[in-house]
PDB file of N, CA and C in Angstrom:
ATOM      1  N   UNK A   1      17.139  11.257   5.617  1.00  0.00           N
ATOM      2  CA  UNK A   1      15.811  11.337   5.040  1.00  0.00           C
ATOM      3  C   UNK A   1      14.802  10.714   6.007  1.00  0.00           C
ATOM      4  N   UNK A   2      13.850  11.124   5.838  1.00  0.00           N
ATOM      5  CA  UNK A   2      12.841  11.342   7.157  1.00  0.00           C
ATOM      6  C   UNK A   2      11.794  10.080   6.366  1.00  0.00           C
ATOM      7  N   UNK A   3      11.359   9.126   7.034  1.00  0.00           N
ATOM      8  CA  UNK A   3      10.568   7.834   6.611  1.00  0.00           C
ATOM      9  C   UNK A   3       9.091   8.191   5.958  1.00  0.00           C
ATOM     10  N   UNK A   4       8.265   7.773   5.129  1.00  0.00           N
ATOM     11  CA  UNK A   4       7.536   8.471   5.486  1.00  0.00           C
ATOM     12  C   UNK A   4       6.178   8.120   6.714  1.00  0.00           C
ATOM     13  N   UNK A   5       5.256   8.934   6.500  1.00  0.00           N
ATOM     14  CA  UNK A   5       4.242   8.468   7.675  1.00  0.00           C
ATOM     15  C   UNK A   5       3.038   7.234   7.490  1.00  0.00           C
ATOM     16  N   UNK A   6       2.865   7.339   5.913  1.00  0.00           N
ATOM     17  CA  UNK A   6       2.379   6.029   5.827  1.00  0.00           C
ATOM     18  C   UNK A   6       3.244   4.737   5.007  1.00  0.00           C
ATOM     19  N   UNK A   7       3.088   3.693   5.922  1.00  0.00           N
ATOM     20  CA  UNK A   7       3.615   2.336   5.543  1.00  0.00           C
ATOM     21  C   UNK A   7       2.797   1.554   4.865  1.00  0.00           C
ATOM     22  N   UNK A   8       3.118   0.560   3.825  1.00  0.00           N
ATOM     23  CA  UNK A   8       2.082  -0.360   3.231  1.00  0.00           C
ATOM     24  C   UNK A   8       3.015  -2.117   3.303  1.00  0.00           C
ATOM     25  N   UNK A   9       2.340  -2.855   3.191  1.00  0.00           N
ATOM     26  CA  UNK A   9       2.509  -4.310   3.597  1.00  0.00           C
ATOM     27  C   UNK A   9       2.001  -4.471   1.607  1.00  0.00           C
ATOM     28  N   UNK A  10       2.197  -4.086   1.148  1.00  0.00           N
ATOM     29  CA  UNK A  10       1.277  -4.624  -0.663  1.00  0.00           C
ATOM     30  C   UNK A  10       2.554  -5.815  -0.949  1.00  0.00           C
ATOM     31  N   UNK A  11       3.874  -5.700  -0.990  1.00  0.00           N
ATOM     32  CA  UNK A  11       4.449  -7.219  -1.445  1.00  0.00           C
ATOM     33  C   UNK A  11       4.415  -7.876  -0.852  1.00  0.00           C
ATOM     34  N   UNK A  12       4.134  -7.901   0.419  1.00  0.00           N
ATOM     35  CA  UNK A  12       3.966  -9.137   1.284  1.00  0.00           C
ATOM     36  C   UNK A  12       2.491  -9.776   0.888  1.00  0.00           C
ATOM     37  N   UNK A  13       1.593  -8.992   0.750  1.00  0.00           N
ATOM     38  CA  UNK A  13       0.494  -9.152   0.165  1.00  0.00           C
ATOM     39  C   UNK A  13       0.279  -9.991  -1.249  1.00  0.00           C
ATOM     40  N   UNK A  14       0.921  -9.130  -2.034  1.00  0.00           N
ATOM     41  CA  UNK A  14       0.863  -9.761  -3.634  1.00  0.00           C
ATOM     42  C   UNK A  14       1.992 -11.017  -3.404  1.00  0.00           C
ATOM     43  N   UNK A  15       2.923 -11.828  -2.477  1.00  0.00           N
ATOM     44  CA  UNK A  15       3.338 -12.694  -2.428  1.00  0.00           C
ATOM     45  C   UNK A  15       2.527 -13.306  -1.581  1.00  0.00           C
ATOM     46  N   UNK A  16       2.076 -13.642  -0.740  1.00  0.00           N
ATOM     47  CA  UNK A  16       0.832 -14.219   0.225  1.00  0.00           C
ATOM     48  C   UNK A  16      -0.027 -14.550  -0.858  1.00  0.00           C
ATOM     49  N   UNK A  17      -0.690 -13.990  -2.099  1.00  0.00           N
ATOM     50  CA  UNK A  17      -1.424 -14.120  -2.889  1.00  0.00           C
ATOM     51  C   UNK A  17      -1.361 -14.693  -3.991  1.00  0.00           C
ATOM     52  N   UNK A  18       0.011 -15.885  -4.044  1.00  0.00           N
ATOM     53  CA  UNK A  18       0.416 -15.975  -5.684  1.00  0.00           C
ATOM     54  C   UNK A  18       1.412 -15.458  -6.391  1.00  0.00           C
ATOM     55  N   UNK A  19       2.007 -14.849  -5.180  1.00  0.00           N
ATOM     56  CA  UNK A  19       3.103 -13.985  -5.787  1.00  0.00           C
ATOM     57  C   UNK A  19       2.239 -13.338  -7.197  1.00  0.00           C
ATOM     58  N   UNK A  20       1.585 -12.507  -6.970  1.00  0.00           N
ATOM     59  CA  UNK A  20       0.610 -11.765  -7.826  1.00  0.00           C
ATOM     60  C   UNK A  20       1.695 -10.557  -8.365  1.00  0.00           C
ATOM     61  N   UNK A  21       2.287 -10.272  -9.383  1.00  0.00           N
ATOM     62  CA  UNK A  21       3.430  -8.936  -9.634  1.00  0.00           C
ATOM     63  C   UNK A  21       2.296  -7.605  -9.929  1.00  0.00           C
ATOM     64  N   UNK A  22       3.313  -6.809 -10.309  1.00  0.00           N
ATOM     65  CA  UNK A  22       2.667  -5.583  -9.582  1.00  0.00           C
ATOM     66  C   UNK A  22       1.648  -5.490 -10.913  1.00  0.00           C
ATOM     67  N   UNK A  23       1.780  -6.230 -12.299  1.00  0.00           N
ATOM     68  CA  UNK A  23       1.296  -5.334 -12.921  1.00  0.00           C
ATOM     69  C   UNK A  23      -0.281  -6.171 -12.689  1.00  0.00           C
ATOM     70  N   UNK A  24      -0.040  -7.483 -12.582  1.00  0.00           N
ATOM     71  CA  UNK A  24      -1.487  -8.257 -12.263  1.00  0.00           C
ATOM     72  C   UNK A  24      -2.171  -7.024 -11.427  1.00  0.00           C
ATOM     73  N   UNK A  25      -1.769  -6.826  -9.930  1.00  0.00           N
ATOM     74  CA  UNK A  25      -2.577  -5.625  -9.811  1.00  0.00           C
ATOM     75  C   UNK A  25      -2.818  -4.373  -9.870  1.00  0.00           C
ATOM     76  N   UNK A  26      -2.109  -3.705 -10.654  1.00  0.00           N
ATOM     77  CA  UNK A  26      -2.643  -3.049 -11.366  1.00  0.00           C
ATOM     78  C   UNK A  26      -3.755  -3.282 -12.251  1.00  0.00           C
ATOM     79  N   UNK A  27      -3.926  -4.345 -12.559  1.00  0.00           N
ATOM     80  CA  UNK A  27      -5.148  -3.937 -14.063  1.00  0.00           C
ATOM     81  C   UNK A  27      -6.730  -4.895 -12.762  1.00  0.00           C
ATOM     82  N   UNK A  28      -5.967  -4.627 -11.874  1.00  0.00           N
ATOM     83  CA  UNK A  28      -7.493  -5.108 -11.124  1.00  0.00           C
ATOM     84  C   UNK A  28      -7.636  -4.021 -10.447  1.00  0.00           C
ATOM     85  N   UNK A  29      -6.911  -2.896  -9.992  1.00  0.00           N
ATOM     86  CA  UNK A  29      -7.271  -1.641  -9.610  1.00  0.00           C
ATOM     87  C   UNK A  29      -7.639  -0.584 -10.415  1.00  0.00           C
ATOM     88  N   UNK A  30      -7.336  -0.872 -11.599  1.00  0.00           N
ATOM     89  CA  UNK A  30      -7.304   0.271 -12.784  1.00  0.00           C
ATOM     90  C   UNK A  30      -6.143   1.236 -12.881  1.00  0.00           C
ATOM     91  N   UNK A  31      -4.937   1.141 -12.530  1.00  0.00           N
ATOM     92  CA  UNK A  31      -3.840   1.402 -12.586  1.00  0.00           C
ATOM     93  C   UNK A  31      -2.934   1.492 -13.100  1.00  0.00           C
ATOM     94  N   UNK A  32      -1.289   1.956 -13.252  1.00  0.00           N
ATOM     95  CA  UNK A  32      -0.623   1.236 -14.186  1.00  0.00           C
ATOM     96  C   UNK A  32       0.515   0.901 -13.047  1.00  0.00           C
ATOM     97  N   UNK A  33       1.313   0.316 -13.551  1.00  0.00           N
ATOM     98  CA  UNK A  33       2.388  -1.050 -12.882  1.00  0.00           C
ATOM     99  C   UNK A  33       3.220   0.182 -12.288  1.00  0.00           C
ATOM    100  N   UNK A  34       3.403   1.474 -13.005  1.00  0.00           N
ATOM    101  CA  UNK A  34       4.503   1.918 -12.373  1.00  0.00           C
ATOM    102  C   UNK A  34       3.732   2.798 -11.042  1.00  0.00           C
ATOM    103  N   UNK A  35       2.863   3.014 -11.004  1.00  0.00           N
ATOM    104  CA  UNK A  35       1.575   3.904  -9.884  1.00  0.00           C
ATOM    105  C   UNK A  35       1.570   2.460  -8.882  1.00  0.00           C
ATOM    106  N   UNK A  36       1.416   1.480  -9.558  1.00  0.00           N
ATOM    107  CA  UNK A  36       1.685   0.233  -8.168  1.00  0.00           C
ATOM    108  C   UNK A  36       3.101   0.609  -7.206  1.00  0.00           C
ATOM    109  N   UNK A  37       3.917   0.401  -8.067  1.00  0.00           N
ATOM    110  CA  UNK A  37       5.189   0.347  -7.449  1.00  0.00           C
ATOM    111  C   UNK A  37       5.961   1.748  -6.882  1.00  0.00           C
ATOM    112  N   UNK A  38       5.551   2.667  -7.306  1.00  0.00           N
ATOM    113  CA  UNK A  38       5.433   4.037  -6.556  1.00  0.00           C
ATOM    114  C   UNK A  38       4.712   3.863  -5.499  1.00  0.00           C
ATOM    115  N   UNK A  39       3.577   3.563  -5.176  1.00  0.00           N
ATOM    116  CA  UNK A  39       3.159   2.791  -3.805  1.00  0.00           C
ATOM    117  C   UNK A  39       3.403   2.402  -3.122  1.00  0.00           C
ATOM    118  N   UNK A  40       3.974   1.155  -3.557  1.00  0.00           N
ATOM    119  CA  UNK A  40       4.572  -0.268  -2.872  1.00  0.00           C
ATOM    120  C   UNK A  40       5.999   0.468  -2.376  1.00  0.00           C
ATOM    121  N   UNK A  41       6.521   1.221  -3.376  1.00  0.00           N
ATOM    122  CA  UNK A  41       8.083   1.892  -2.685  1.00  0.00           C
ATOM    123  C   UNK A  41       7.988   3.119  -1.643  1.00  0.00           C
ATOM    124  N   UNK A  42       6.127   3.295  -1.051  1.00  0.00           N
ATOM    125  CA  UNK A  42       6.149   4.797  -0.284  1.00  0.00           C
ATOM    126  C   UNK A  42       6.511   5.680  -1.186  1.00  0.00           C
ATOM    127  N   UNK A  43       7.042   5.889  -2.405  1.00  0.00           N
ATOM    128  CA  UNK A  43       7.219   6.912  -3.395  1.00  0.00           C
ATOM    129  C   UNK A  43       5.567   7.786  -3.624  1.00  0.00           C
ATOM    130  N   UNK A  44       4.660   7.429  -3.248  1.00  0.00           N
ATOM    131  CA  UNK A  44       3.340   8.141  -3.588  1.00  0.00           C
ATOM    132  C   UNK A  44       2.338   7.611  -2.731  1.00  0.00           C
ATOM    133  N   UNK A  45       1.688   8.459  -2.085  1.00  0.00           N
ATOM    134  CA  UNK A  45       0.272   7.651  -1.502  1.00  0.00           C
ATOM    135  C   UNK A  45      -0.821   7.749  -2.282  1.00  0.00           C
ATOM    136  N   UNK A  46      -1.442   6.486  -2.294  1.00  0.00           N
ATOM    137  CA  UNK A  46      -2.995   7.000  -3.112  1.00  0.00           C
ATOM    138  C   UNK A  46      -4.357   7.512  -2.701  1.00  0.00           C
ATOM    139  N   UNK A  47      -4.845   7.223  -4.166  1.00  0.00           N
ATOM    140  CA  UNK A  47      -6.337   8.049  -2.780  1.00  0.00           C
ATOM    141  C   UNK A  47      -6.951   7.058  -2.055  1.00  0.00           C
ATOM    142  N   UNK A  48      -7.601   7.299  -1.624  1.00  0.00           N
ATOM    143  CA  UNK A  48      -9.171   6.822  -0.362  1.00  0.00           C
ATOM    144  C   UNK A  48      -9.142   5.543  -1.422  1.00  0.00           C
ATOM    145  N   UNK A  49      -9.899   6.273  -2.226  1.00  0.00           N
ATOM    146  CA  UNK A  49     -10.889   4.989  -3.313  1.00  0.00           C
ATOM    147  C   UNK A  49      -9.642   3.921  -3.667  1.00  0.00           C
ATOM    148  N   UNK A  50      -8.353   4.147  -4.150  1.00  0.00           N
ATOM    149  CA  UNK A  50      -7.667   3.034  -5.092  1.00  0.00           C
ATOM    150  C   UNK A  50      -6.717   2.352  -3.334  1.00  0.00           C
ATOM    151  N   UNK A  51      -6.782   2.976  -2.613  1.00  0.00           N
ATOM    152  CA  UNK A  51      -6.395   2.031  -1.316  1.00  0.00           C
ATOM    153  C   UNK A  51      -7.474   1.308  -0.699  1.00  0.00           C
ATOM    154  N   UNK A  52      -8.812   1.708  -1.042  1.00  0.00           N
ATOM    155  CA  UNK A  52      -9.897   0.463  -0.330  1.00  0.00           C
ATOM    156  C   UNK A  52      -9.944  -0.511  -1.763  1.00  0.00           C
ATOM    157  N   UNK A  53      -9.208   0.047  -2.778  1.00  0.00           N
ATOM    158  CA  UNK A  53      -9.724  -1.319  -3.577  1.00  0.00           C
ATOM    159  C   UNK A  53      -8.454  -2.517  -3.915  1.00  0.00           C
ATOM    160  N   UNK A  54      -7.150  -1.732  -3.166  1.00  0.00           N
ATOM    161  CA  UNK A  54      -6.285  -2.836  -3.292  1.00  0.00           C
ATOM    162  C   UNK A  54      -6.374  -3.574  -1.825  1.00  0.00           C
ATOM    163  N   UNK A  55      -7.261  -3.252  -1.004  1.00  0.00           N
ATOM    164  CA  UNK A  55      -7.604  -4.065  -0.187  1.00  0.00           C
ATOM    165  C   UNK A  55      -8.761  -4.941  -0.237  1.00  0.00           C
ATOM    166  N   UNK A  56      -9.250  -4.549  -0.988  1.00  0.00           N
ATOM    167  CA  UNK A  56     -10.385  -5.481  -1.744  1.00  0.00           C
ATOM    168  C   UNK A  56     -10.116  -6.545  -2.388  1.00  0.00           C
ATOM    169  N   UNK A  57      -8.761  -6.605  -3.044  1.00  0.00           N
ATOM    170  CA  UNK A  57      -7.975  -7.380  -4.363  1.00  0.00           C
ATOM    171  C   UNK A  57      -7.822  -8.417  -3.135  1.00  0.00           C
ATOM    172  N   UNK A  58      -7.270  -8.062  -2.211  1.00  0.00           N
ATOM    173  CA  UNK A  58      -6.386  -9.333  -0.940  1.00  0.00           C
ATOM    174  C   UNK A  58      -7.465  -9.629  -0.082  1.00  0.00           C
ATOM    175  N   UNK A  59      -8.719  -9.010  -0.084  1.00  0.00           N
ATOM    176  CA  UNK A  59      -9.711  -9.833   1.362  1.00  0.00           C
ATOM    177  C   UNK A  59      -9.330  -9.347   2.226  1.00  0.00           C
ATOM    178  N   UNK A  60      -8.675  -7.635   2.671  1.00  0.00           N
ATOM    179  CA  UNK A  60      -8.424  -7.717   4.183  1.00  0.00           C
ATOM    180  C   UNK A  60      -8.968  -6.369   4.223  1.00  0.00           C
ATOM    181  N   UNK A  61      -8.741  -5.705   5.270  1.00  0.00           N
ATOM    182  CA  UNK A  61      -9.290  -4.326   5.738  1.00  0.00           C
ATOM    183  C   UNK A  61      -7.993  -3.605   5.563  1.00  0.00           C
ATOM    184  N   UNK A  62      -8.251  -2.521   5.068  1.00  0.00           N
ATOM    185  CA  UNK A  62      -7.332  -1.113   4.576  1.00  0.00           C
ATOM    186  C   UNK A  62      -6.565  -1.295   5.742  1.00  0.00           C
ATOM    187  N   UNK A  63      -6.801  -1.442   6.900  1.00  0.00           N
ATOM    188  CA  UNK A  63      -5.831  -0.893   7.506  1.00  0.00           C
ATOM    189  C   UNK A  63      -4.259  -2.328   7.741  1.00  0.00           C
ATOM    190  N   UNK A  64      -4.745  -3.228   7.376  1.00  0.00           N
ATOM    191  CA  UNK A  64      -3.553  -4.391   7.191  1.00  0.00           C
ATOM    192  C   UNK A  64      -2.836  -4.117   5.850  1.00  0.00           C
ATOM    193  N   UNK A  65      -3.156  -3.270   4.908  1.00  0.00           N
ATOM    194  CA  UNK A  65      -2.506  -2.988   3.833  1.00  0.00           C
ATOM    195  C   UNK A  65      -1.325  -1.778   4.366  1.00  0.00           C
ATOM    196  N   UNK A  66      -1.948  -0.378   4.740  1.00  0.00           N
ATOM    197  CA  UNK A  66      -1.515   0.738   5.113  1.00  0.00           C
ATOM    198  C   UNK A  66      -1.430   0.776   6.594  1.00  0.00           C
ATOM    199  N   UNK A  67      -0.648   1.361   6.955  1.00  0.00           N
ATOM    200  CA  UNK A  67      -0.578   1.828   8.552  1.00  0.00           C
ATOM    201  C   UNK A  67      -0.198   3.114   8.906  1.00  0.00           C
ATOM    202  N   UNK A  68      -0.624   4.023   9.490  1.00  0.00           N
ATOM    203  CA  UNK A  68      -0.256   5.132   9.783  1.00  0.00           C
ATOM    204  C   UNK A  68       1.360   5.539  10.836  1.00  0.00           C
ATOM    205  N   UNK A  69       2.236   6.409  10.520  1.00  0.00           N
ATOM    206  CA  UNK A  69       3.093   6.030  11.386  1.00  0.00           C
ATOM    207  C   UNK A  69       3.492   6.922  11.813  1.00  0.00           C
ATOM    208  N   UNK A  70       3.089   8.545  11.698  1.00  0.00           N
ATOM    209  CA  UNK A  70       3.229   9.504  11.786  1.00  0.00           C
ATOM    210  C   UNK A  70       3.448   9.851  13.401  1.00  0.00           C
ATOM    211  N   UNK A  71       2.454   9.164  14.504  1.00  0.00           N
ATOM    212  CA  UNK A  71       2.689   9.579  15.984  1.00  0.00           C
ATOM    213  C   UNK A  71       3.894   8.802  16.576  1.00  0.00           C
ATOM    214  N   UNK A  72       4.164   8.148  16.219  1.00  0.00           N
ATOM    215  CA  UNK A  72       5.429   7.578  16.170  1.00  0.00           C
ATOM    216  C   UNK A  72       6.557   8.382  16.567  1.00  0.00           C
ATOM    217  N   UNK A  73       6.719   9.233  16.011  1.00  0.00           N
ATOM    218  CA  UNK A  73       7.983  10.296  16.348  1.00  0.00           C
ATOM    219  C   UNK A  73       7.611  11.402  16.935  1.00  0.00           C
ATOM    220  N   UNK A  74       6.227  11.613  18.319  1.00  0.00           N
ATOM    221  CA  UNK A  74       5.815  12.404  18.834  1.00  0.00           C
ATOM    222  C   UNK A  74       6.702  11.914  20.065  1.00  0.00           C
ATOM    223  N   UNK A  75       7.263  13.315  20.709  1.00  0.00           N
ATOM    224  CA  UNK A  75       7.957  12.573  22.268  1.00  0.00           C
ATOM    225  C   UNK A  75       6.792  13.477  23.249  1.00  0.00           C
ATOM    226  N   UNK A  76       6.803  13.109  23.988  1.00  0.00           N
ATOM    227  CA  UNK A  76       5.782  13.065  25.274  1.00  0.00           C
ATOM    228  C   UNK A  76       6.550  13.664  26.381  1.00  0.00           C
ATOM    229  N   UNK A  77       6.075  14.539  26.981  1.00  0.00           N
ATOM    230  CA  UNK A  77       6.647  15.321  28.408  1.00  0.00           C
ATOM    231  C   UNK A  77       6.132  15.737  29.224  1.00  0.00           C
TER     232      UNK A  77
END
């Protein structure tokens, strides 16, 4: 099974934070616990809007939450 292309850092996050569980944020994103953790497991990406606002929840910039990883497995010749 093939990884997918975007990565997220959110439990390292919600532990950095209080060990905050998933459902705490959820109800500060407007979410529910299991749409967190479908996330948090790469099981689903979200949109634009609910990934700038769980970076909002932690104080950092979207891109320390998510990382793109897709060129990664480009080979070069």
């Amino acid at each position: 099974m093939t990884p997918p292309p975007i990565t997220n850092t959110i439990r390292r996050l919600r532990f950095d934070h209080g060990e905050m569980t998933q459902a705490e944020l959820a109800e500060k994103i407007g979410m529910t616990r299991q749409t967190v953790a479908a996330i948090e497991h790469n099981k689903y990406s979200p949109s634009l809007e609910a990934a700038f606002r769980i970076a909002e929840v932690f104080g950092v910039e979207i891109g320390e939450v998510f990382q793109w990883k897709a060129g990664e497995k480009e080979t070069r010749g």
